[in-house]
N, C-alpha and C. Protein backbone atom coordinates (compact mmCIF):
# COMPACT_ATOMS: atom_id res chain seq x y z
N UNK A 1 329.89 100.35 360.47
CA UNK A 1 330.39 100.18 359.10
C UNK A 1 331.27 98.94 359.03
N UNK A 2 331.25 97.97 358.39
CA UNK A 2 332.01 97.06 357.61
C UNK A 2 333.28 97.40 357.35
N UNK A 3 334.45 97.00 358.06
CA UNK A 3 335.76 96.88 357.27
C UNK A 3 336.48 95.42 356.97
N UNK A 4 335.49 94.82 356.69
CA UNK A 4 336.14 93.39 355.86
C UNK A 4 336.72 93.96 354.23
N UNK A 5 337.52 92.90 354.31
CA UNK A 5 338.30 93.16 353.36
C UNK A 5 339.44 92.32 352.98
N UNK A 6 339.96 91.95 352.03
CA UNK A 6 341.41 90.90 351.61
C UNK A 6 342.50 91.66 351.20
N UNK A 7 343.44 90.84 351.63
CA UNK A 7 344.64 91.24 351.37
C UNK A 7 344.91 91.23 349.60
N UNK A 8 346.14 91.81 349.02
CA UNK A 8 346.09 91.52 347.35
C UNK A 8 346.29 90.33 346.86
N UNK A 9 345.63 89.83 345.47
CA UNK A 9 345.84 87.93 345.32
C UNK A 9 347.27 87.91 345.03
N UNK A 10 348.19 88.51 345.21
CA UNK A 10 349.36 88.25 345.13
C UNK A 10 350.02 89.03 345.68
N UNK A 11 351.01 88.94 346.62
CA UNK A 11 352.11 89.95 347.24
C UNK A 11 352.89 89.03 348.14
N UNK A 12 354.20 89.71 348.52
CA UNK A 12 355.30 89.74 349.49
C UNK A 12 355.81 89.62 350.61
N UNK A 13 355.98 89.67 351.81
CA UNK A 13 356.32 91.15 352.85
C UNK A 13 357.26 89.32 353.85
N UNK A 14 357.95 90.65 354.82
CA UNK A 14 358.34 89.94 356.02
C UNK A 14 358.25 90.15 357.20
N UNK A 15 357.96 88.91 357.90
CA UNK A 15 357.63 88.80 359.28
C UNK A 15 358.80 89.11 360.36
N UNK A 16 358.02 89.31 361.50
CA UNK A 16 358.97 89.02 362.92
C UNK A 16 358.23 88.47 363.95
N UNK A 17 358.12 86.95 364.01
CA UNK A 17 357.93 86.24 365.23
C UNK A 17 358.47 86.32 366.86
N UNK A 18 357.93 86.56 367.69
CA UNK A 18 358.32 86.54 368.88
C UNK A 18 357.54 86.15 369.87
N UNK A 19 357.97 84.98 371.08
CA UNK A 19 356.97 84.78 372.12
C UNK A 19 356.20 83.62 371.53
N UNK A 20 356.78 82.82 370.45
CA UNK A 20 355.96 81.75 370.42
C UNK A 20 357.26 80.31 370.94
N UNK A 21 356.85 79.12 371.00
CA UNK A 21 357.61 78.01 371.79
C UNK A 21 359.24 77.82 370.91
N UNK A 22 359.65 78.38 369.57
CA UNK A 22 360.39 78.24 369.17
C UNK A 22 361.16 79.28 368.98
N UNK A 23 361.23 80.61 369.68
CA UNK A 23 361.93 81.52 369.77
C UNK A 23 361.70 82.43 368.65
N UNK A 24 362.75 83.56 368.72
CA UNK A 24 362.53 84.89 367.69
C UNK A 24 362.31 83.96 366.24
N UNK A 25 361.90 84.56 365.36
CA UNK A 25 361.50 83.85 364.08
C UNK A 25 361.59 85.37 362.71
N UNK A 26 362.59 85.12 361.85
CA UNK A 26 362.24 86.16 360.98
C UNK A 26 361.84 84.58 359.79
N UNK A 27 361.05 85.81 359.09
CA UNK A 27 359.87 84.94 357.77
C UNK A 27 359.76 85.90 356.75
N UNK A 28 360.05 85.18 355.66
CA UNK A 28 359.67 85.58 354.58
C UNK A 28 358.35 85.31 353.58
N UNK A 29 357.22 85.94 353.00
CA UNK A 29 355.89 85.37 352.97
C UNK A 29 355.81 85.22 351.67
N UNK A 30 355.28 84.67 350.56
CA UNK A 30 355.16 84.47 349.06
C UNK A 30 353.91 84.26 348.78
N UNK A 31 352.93 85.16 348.70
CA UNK A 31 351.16 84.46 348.16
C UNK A 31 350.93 84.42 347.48
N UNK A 32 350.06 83.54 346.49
CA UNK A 32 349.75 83.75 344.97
C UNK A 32 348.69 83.15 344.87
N UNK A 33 347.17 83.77 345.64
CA UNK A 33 346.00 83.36 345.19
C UNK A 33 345.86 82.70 343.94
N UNK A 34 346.51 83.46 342.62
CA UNK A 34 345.61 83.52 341.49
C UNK A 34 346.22 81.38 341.04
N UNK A 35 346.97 81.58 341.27
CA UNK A 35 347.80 79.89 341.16
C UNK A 35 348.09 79.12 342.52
N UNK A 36 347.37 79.42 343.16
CA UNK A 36 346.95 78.85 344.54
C UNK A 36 348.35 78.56 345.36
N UNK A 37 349.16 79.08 345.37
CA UNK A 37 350.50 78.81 345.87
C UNK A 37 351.07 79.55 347.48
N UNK A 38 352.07 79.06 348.12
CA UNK A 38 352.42 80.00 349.34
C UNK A 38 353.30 79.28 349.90
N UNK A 39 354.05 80.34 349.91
CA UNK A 39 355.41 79.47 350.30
C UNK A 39 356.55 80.66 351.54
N UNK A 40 356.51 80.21 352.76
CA UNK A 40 356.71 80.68 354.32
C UNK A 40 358.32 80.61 354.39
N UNK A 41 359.64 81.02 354.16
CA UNK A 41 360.72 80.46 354.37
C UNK A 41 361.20 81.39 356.11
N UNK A 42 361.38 80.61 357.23
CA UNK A 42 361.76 80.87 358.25
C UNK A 42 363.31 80.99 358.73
N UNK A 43 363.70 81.56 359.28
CA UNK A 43 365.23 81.35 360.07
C UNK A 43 364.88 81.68 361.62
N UNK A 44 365.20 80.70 362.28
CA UNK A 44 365.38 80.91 363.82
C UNK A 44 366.70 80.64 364.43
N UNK A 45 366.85 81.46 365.37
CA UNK A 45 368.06 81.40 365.98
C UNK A 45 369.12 81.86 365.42
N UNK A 46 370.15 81.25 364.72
CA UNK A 46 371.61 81.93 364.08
C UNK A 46 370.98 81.26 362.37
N UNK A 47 369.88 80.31 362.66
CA UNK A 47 369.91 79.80 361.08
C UNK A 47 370.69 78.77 360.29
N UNK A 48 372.31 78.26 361.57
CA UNK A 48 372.66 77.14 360.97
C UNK A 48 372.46 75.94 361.16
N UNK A 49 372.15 75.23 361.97
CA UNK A 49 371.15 74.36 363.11
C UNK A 49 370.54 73.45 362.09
N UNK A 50 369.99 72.85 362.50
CA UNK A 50 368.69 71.76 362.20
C UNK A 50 367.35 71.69 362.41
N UNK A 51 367.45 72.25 363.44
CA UNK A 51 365.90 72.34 364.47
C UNK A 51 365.21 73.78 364.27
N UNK A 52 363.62 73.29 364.85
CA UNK A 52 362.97 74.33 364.65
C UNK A 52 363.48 75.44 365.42
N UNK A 53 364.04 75.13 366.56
CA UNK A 53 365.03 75.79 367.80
C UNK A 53 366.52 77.31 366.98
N UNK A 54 366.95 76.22 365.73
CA UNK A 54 368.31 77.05 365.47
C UNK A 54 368.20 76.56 364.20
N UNK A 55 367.13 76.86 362.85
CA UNK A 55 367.60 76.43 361.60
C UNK A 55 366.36 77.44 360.51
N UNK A 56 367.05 76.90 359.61
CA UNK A 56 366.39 77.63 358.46
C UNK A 56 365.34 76.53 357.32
N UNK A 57 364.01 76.84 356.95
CA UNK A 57 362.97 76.22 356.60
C UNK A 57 362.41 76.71 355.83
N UNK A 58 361.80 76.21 354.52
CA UNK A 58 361.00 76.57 353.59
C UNK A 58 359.65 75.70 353.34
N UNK A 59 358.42 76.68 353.60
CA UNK A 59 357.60 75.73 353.31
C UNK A 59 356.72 76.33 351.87
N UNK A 60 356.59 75.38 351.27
CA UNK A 60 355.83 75.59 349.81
C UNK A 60 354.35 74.82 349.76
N UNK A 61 353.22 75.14 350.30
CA UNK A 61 352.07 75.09 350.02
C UNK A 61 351.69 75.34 348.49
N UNK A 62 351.14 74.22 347.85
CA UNK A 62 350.71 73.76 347.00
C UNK A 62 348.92 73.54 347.11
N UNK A 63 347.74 74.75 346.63
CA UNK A 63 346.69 74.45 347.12
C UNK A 63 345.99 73.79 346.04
N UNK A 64 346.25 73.56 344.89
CA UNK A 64 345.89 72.93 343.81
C UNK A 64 346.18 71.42 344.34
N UNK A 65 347.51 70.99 344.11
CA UNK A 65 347.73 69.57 344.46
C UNK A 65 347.37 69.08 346.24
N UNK A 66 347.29 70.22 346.89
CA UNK A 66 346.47 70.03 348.64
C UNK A 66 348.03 69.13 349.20
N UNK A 67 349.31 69.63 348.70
CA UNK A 67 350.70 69.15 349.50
C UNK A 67 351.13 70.09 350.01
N UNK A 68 351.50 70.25 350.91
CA UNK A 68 352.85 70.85 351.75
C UNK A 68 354.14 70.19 351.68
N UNK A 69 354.92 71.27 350.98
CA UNK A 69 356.38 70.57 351.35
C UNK A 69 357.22 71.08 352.32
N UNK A 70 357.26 70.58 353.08
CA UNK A 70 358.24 71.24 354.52
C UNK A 70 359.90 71.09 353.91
N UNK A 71 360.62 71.75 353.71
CA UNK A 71 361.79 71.51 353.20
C UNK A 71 363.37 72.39 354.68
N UNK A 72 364.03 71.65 355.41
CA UNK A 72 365.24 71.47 356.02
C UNK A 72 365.49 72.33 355.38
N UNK A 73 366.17 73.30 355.01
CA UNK A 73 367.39 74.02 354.71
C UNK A 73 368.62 73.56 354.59
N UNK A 74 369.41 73.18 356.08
CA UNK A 74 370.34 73.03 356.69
C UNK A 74 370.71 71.32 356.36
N UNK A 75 369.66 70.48 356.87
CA UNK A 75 370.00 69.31 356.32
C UNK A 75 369.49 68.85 354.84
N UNK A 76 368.86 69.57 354.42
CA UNK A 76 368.94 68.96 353.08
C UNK A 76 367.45 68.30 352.83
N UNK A 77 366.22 68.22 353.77
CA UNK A 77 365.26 66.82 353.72
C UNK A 77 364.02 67.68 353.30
N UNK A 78 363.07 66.64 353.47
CA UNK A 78 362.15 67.33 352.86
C UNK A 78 360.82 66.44 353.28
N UNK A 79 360.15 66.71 354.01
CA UNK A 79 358.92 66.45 354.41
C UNK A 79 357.35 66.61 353.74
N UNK A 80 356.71 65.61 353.23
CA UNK A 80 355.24 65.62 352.78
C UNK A 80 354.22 66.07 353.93
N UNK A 81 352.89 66.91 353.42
CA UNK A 81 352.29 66.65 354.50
C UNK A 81 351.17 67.11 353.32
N UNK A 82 349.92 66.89 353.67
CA UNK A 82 348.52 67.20 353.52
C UNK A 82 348.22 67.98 354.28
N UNK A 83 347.42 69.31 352.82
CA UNK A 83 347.05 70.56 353.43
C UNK A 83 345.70 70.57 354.14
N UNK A 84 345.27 71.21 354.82
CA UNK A 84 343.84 71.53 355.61
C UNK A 84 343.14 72.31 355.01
N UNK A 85 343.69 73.47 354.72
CA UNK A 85 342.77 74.37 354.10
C UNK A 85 343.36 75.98 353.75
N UNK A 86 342.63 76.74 352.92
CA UNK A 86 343.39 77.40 352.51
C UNK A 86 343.07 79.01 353.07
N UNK A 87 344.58 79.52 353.17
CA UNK A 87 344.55 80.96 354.00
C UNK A 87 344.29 82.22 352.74
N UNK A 88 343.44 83.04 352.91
CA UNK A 88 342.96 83.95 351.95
C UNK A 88 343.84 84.79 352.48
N UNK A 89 344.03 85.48 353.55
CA UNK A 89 344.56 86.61 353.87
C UNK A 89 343.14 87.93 354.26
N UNK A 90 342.69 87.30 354.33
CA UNK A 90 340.71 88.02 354.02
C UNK A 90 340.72 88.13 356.12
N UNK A 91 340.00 89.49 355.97
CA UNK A 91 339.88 89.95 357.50
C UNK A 91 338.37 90.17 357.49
N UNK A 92 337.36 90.21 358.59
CA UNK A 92 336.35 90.02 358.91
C UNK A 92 335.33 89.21 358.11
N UNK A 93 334.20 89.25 357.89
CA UNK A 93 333.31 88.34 357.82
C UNK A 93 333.40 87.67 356.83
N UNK A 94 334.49 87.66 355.81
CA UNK A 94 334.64 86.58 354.74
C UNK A 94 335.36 85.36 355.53
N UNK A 95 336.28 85.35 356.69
CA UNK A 95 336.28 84.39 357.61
C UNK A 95 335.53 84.33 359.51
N UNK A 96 334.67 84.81 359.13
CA UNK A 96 333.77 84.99 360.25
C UNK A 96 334.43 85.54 361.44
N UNK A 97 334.96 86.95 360.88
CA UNK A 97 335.81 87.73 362.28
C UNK A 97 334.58 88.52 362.73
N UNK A 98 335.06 89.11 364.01
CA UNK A 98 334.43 90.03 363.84
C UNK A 98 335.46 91.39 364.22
N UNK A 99 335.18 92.22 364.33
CA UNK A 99 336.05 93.45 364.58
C UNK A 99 336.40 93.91 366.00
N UNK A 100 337.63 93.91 366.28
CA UNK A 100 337.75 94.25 368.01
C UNK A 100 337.62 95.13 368.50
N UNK A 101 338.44 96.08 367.71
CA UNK A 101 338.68 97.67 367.69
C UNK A 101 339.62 97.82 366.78
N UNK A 102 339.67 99.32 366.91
CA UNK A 102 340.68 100.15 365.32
C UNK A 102 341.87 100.61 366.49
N UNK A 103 342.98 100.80 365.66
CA UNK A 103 343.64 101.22 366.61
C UNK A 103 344.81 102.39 365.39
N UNK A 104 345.26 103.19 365.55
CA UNK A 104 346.30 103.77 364.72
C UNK A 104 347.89 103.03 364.70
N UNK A 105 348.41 103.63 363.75
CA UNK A 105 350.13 102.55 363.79
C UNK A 105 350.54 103.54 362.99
N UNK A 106 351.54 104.13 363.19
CA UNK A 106 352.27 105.16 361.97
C UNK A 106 351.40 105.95 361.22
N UNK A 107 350.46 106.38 361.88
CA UNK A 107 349.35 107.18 361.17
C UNK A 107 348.43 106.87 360.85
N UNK A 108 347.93 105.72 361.02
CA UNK A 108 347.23 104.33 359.75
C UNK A 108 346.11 103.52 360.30
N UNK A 109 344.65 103.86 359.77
CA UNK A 109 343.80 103.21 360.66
C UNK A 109 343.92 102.07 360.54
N UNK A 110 343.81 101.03 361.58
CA UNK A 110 344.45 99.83 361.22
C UNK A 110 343.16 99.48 361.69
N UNK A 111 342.35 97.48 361.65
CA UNK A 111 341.18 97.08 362.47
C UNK A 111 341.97 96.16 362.73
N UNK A 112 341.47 95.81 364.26
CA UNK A 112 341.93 94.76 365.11
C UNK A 112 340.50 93.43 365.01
N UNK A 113 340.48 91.97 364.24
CA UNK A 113 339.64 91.35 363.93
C UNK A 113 340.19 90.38 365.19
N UNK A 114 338.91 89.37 365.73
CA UNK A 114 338.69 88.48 366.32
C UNK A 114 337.79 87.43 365.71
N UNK A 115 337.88 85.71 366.32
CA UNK A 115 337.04 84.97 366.07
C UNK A 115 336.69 84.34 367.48
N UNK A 116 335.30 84.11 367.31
CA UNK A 116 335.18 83.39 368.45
C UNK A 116 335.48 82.33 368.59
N UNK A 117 335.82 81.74 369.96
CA UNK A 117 336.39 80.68 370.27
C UNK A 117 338.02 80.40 370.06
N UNK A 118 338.58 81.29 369.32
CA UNK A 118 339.79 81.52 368.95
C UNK A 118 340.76 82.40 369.66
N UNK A 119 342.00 81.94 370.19
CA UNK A 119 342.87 83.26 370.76
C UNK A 119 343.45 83.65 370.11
N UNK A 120 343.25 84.01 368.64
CA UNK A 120 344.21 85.02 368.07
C UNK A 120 343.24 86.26 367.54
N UNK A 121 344.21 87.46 367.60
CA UNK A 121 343.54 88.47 367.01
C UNK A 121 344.49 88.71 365.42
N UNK A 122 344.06 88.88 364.62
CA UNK A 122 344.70 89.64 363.40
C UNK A 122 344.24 91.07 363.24
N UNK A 123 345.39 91.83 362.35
CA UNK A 123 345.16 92.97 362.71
C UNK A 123 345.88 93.15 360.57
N UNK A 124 344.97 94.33 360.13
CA UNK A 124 345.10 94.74 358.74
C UNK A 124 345.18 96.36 359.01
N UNK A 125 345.83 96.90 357.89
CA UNK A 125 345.90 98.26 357.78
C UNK A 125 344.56 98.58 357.16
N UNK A 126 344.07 99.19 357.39
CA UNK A 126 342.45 99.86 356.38
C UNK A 126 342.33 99.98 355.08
N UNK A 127 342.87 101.08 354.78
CA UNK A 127 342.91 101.45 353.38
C UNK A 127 343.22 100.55 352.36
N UNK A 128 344.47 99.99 352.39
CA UNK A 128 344.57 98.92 351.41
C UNK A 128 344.44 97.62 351.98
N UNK A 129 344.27 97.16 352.77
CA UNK A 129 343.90 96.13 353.49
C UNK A 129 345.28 95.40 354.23
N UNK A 130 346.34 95.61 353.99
CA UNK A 130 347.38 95.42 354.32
C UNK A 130 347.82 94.82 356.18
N UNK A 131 348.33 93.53 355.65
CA UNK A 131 348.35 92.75 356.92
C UNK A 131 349.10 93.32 357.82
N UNK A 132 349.01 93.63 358.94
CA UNK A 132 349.68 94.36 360.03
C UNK A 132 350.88 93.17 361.06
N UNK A 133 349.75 92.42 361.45
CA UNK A 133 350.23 91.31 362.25
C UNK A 133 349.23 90.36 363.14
N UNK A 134 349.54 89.74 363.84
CA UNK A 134 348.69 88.89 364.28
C UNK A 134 349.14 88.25 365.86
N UNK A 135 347.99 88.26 366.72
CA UNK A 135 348.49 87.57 368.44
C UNK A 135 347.67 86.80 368.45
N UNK A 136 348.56 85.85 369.30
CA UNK A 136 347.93 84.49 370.44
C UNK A 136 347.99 84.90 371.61
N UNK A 137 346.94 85.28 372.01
CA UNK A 137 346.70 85.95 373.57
C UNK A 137 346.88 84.63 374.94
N UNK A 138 346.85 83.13 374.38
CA UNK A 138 346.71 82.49 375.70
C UNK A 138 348.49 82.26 375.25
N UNK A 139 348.89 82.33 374.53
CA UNK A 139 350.98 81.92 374.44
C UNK A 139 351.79 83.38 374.55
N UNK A 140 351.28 84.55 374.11
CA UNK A 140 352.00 85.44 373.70
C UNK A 140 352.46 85.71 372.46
N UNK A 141 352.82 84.81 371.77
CA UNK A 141 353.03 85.00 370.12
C UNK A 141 352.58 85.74 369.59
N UNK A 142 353.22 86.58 368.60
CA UNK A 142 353.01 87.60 368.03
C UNK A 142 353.78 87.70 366.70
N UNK A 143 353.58 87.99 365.71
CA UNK A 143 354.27 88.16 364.50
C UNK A 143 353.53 89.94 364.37
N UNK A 144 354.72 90.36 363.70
CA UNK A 144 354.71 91.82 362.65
C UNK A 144 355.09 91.57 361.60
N UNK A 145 354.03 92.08 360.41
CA UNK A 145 354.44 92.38 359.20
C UNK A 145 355.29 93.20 359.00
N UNK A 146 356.00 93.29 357.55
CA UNK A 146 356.65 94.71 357.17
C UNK A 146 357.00 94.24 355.72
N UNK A 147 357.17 95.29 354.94
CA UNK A 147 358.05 95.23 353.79
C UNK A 147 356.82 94.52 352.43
N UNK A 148 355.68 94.58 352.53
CA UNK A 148 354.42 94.22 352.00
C UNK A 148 354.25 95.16 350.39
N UNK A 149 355.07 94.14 349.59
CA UNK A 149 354.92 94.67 348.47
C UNK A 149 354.01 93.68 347.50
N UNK A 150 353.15 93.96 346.44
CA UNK A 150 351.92 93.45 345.86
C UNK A 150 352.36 93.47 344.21
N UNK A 151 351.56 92.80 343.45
CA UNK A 151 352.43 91.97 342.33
C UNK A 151 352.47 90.25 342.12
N UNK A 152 352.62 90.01 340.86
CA UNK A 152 353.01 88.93 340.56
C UNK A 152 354.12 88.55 341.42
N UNK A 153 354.25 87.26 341.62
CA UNK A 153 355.37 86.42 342.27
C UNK A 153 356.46 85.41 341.41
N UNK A 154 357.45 85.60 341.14
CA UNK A 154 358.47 85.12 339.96
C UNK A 154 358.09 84.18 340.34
N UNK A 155 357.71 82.95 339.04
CA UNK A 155 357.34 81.32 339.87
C UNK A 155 358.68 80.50 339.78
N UNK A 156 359.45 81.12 339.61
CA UNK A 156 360.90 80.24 340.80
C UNK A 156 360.98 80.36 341.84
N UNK A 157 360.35 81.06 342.64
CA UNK A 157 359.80 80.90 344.17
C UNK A 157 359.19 79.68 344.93
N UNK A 158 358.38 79.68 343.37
CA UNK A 158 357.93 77.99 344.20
C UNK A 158 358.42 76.80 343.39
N UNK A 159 359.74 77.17 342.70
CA UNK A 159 359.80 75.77 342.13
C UNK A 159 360.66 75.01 343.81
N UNK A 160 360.70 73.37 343.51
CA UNK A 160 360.94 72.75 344.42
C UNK A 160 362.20 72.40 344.72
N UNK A 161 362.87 72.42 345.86
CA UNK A 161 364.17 72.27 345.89
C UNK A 161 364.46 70.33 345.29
N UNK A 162 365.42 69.95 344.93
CA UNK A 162 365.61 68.52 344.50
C UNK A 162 365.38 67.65 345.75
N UNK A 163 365.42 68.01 346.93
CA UNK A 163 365.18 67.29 348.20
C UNK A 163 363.34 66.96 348.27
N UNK A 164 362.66 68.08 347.80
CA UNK A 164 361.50 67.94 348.06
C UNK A 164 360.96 67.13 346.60
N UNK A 165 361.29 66.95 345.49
CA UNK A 165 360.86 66.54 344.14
C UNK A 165 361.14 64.36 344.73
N UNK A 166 362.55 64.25 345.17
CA UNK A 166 362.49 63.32 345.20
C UNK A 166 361.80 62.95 346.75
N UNK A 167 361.38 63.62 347.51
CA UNK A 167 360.56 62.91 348.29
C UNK A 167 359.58 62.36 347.94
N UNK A 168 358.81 63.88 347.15
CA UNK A 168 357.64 63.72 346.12
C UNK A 168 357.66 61.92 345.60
N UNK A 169 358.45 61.86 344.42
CA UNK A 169 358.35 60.33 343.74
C UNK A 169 358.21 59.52 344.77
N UNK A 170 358.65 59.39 346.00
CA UNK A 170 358.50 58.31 347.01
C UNK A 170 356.99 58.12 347.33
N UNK A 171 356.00 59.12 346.85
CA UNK A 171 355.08 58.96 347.43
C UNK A 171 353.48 58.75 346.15
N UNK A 172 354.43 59.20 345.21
CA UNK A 172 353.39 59.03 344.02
C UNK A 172 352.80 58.18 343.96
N UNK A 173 351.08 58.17 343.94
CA UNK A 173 350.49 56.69 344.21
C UNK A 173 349.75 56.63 345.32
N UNK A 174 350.46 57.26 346.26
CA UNK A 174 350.18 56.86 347.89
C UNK A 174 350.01 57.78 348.43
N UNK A 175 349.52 59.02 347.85
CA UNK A 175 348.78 60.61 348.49
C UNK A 175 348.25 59.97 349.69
N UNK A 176 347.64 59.24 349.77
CA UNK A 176 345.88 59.11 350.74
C UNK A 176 347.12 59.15 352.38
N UNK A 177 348.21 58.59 352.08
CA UNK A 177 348.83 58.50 353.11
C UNK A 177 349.75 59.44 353.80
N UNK A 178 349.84 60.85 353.56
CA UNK A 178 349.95 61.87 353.65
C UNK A 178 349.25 62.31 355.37
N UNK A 179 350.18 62.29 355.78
CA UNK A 179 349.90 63.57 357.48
C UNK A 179 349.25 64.91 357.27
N UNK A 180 348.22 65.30 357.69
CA UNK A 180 347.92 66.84 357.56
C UNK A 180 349.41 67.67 358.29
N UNK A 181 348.98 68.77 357.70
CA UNK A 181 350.20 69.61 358.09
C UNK A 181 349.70 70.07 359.13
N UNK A 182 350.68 69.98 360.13
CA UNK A 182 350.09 70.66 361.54
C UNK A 182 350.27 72.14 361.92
N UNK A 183 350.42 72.96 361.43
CA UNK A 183 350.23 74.84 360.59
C UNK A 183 349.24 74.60 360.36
């Protein structure tokens, strides 16, 4: 039987990173299929810092305009980048997974998806499709979901901090010259 399936075109929730090169990681997630939007805000370490090591980060994916704005927290800056492509939240064959195994979690049939050639597994709750979490089997990295609530997203979520608007104008004109985002 088939358990492909997507996550809702709009919802919430927060992460817990661990075991990847930049230490514990809590994340906050923002999706909004229906206005193509997504926006990741991170804290590592204590959160007052600068670095990916000890600071706090917001990123606002823009899939309409194909920008990423990487936005500092702590210092204030704000980084352009060009997007790659866009994350549905969609588990098996709408991104060519295939299924690993099911496994239970708090009661809850969950499917464990794979791709080939790929070391990560993602993992969704069944019933409502609900993102569980996701591993990198050759690093260890691992993120857990939690707190996955579904709904519209207030769009002051993604308005832009003034650091990222005036980077923006620096570049108006001159898209083509844009770095892919390396996420």
């Amino acid at each position: 039987e088939d358990h492909s399936c997507c996550a809702a075109s709009q919802f919430n929730m927060q992460g817990y990173e661990t075991g990847s090169w930049r230490g514990v990681t809590q994340s906050n997630y923002y999706f909004d299929a229906i206005n193509q939007f997504v926006r990741i805000d991170t804290t590592t370490g204590n959160g007052d810092g600068i670095t990916a090591f000890d600071g706090a980060f917001q990123m606002y994916s823009n899939y309409s305009s194909g920008i990423e704005y990487y936005y500092n927290v702590n210092a204030n800056t704000c980084d352009l980048y060009g997007l790659n492509y866009w994350s549905d939240w969609c588990y098996g064959n709408n991104n060519h997974q295939s299924q690993l195994t099911e496994i239970t979690m708090a009661g809850e049939v969950c499917d464990v998806w794979t791709m080939e050639g790929s070391d990560f597994t993602w993992t969704n709750q069944r019933g409502q499709c609900i993102p569980v979490g996701f591993n990198r089997a050759d690093t260890g990295e691992t993120v857990v979901y939690r707190n996955y609530v579904t709904g519209p997203i207030d769009p002051t979520v993604f308005e832009l901090p003034q650091a990222c608007v005036d980077t923006f104008s620096t570049y108006q004109g001159n898209m083509k010259k844009l770095p892919l985002s390396p996420r």
